[in-house]
N, C-alpha and C. Protein backbone atom coordinates (compact mmCIF):
# COMPACT_ATOMS: atom_id res chain seq x y z
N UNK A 1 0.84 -1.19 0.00
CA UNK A 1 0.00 0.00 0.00
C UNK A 1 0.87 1.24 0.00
N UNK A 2 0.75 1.93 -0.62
CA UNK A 2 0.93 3.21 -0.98
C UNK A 2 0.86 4.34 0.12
N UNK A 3 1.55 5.32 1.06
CA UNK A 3 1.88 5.84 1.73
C UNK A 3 0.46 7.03 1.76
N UNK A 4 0.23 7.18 0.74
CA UNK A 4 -0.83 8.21 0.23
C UNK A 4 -1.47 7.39 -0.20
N UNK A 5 -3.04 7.90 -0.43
CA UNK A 5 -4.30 7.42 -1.66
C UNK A 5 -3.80 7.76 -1.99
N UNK A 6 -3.93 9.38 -2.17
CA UNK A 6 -3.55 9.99 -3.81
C UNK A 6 -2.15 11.35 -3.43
N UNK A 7 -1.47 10.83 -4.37
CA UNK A 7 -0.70 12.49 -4.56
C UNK A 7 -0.43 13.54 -5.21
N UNK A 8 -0.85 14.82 -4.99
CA UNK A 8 -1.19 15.45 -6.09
C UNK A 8 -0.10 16.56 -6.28
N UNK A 9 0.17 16.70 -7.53
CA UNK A 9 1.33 17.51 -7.94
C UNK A 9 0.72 18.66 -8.50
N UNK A 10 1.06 20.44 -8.08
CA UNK A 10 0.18 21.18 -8.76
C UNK A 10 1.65 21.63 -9.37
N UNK A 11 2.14 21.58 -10.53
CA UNK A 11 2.94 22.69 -11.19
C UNK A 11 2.67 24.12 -11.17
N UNK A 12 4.34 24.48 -10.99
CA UNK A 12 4.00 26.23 -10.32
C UNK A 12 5.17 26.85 -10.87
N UNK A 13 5.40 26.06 -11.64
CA UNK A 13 6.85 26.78 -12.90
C UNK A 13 6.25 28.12 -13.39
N UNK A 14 7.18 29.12 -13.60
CA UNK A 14 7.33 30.31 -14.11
C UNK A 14 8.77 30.40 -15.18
N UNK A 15 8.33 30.71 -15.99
CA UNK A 15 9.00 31.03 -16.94
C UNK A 15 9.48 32.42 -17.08
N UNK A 16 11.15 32.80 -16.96
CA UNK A 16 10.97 34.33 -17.51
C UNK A 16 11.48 34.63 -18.50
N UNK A 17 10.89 33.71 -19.52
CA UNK A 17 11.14 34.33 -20.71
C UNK A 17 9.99 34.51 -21.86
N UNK A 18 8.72 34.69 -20.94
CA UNK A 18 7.59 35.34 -20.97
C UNK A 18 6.31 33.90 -21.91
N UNK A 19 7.29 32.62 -22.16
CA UNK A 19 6.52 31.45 -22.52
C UNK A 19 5.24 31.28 -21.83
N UNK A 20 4.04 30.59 -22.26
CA UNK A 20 3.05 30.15 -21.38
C UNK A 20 3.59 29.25 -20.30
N UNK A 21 2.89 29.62 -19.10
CA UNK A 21 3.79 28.81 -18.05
C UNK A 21 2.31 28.84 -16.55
N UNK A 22 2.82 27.73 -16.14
CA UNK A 22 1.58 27.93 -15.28
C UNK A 22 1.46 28.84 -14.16
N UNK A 23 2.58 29.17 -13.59
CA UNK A 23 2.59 30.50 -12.73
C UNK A 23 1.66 31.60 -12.87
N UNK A 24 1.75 31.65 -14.32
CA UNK A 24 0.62 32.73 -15.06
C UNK A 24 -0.52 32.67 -14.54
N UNK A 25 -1.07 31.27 -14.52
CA UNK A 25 -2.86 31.06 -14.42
C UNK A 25 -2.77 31.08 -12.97
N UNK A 26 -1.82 31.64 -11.73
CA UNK A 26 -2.04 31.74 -10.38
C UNK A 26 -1.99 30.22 -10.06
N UNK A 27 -1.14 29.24 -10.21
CA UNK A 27 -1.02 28.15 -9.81
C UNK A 27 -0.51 27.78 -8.69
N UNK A 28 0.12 29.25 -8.34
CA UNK A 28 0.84 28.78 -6.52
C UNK A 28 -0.49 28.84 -5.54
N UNK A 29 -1.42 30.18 -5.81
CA UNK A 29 -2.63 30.43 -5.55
C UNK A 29 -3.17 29.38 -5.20
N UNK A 30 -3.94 28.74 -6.43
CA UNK A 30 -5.09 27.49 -6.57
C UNK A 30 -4.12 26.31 -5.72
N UNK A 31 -2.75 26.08 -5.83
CA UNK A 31 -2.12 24.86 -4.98
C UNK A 31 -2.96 25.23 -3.56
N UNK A 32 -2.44 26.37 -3.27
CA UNK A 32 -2.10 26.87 -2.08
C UNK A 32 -4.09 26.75 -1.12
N UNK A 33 -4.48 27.17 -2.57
CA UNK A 33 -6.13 26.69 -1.92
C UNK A 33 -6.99 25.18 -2.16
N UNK A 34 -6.18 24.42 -2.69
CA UNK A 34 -6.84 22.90 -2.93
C UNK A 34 -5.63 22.07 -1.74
N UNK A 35 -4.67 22.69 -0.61
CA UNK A 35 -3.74 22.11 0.14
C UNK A 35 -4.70 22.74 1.63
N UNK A 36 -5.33 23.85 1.47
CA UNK A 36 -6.54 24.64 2.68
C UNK A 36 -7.57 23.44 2.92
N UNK A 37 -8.04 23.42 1.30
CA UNK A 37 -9.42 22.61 1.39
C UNK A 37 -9.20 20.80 1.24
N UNK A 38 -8.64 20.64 1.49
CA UNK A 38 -8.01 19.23 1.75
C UNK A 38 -7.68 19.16 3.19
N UNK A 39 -6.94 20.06 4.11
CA UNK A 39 -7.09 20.12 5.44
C UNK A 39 -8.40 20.61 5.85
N UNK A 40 -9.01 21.01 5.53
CA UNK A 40 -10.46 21.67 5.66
C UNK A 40 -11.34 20.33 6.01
N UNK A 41 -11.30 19.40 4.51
CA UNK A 41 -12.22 18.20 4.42
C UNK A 41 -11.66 16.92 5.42
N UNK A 42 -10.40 17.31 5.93
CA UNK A 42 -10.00 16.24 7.08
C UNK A 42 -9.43 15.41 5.75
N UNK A 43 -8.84 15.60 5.11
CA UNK A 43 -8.42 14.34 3.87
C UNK A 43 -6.49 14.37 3.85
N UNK A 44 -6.46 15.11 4.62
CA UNK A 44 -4.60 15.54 4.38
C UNK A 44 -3.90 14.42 5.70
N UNK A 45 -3.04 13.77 5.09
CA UNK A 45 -2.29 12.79 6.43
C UNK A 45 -2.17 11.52 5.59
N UNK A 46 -1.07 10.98 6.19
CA UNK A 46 -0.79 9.54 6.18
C UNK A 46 -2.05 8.59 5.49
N UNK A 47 -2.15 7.68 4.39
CA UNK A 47 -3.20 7.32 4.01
C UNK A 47 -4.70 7.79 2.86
N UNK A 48 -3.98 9.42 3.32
CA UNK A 48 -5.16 10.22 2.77
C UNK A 48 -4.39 10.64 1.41
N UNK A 49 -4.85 12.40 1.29
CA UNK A 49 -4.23 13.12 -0.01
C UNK A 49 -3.23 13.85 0.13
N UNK A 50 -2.10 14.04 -0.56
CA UNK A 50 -0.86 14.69 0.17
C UNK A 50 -0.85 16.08 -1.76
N UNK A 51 -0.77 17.18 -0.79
CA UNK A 51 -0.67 18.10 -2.16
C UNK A 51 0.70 18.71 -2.06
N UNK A 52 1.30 18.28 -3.00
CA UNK A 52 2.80 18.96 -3.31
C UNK A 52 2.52 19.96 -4.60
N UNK A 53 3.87 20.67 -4.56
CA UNK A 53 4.42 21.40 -5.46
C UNK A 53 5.26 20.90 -6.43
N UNK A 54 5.07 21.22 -7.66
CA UNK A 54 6.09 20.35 -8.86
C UNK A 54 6.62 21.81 -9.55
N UNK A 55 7.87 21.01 -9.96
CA UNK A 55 8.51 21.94 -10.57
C UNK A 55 7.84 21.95 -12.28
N UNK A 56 8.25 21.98 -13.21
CA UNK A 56 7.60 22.58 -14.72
C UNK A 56 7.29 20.73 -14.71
N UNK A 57 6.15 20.66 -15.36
CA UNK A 57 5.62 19.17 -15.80
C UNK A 57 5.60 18.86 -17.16
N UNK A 58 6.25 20.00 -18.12
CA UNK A 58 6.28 20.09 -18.81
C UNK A 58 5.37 20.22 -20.28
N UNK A 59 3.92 20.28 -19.54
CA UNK A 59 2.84 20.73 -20.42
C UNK A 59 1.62 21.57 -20.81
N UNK A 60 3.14 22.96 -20.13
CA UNK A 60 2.59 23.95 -19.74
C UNK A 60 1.77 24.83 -20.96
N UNK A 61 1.97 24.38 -22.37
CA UNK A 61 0.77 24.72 -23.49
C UNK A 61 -0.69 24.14 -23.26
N UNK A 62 -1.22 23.23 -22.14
CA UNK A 62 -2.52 22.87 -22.53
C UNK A 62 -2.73 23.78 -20.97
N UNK A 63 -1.97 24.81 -20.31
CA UNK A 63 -2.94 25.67 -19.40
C UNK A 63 -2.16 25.21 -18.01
N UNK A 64 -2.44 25.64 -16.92
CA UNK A 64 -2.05 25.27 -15.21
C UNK A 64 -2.56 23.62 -15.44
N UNK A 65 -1.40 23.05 -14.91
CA UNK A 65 -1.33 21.41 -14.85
C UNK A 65 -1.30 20.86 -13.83
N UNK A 66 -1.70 19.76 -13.01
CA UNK A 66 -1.96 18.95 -11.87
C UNK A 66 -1.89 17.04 -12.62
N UNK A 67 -1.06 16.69 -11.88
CA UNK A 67 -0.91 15.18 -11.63
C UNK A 67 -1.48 14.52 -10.79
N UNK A 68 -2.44 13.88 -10.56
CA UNK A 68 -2.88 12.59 -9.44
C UNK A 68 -2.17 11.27 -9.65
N UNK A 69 -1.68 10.68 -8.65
CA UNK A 69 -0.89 9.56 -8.92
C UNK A 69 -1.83 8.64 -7.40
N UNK A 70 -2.06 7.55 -7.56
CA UNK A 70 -1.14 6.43 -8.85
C UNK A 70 -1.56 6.59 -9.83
N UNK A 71 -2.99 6.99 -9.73
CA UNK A 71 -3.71 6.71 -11.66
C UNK A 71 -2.64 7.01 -12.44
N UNK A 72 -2.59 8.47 -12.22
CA UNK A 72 -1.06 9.35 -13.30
C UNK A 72 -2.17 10.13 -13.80
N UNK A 73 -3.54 10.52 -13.24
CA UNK A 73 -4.04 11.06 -14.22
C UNK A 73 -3.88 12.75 -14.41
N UNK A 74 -3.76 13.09 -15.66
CA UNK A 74 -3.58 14.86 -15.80
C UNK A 74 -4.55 15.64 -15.81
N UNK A 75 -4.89 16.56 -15.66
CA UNK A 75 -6.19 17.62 -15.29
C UNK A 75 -5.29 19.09 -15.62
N UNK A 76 -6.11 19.69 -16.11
CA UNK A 76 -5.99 21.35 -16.15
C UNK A 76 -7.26 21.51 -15.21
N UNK A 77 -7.08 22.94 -15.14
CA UNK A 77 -7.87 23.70 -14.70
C UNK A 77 -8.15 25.33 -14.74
N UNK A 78 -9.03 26.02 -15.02
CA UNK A 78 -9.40 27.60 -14.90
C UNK A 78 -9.47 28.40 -13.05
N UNK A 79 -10.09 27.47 -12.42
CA UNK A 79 -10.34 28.43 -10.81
C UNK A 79 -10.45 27.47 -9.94
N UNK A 80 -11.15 28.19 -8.82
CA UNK A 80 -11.24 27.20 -7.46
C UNK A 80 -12.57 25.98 -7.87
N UNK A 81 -12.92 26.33 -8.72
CA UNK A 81 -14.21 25.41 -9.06
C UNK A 81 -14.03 24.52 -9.54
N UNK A 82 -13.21 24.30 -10.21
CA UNK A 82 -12.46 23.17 -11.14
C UNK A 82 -12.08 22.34 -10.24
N UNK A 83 -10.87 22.86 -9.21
CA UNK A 83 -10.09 22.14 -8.50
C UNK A 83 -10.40 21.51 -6.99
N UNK A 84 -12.38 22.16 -6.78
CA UNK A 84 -13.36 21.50 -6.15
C UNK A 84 -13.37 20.17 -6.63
N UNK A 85 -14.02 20.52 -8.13
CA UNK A 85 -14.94 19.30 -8.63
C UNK A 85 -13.68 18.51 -8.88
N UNK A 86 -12.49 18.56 -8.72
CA UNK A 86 -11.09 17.32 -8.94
C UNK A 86 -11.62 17.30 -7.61
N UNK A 87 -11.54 17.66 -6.75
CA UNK A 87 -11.59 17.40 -5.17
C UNK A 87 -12.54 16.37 -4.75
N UNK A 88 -13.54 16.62 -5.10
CA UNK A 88 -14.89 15.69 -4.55
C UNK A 88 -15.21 14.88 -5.64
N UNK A 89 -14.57 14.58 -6.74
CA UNK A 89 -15.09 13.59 -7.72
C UNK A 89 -14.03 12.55 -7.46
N UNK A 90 -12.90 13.20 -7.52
CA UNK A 90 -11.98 12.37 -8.28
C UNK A 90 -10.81 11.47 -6.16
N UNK A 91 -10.48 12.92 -5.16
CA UNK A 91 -10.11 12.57 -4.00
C UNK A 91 -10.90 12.01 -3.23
N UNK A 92 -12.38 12.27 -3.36
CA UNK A 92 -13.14 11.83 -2.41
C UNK A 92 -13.78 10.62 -3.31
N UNK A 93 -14.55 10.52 -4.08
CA UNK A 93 -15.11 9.59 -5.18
C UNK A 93 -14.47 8.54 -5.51
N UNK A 94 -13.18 9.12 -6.41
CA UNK A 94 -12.40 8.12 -6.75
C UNK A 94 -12.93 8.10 -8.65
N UNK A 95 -13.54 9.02 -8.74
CA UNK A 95 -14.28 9.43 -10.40
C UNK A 95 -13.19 10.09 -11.19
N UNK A 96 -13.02 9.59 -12.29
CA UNK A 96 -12.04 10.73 -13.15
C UNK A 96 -12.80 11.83 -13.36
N UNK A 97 -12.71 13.19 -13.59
CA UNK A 97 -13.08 14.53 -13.95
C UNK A 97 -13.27 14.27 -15.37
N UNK A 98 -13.54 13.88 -15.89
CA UNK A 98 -12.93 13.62 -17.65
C UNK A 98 -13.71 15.01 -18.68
N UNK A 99 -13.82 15.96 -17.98
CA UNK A 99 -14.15 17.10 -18.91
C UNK A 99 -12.99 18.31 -18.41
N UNK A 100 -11.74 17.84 -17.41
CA UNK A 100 -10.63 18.61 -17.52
C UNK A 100 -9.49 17.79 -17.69
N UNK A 101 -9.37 16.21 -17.86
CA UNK A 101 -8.23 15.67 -18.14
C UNK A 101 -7.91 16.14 -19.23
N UNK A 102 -6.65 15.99 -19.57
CA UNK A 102 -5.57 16.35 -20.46
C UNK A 102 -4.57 15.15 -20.96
């Protein structure tokens, strides 16, 4: 068993050489509020969801990027609403999002 259910990687690369990059779309932001609402829902700890920071994931043309592992599955996202409905479909559920995978 796996140390985590799930672990989630939010990329928070910035680019300064003005490339699309996810820093842009406020990705330290949205980490910083799907790592709140995960301690919020009691889901953060040993067993549960662990939200890290990734360095560039390298697919920073399809928008702000997030990894769930083990699946491996990829997700973009626009706001806090998005990274709800990853929250309660996909951490709590166990549902892929499949209208923001990537």
């Amino acid at each position: 068993m796996s140390y985590y259910r799930y672990h989630v990687f939010f990329c928070t690369n910035k680019r300064e050489s003005g490339e699309q990059c996810c820093e842009r779309c406020n990705a330290t932001e949205i980490r910083n509020y799907a790592k709140a609402r995960i301690k919020q829902l009691d889901l953060s700890g040993r067993g549960k969801v662990r939200i890290n920071t990734a360095g560039c994931l390298d697919r920073c043309e399809l928008g702000p990027v997030i990894v769930v592992y083990p699946e491996e599955v990829w997700y973009t996202y626009l706001d806090r609403e998005d990274v709800d409905e990853i929250i309660e479909e996909h951490l709590v559920h166990g549902r892929v999002v499949e209208r923001l995978k990537i």
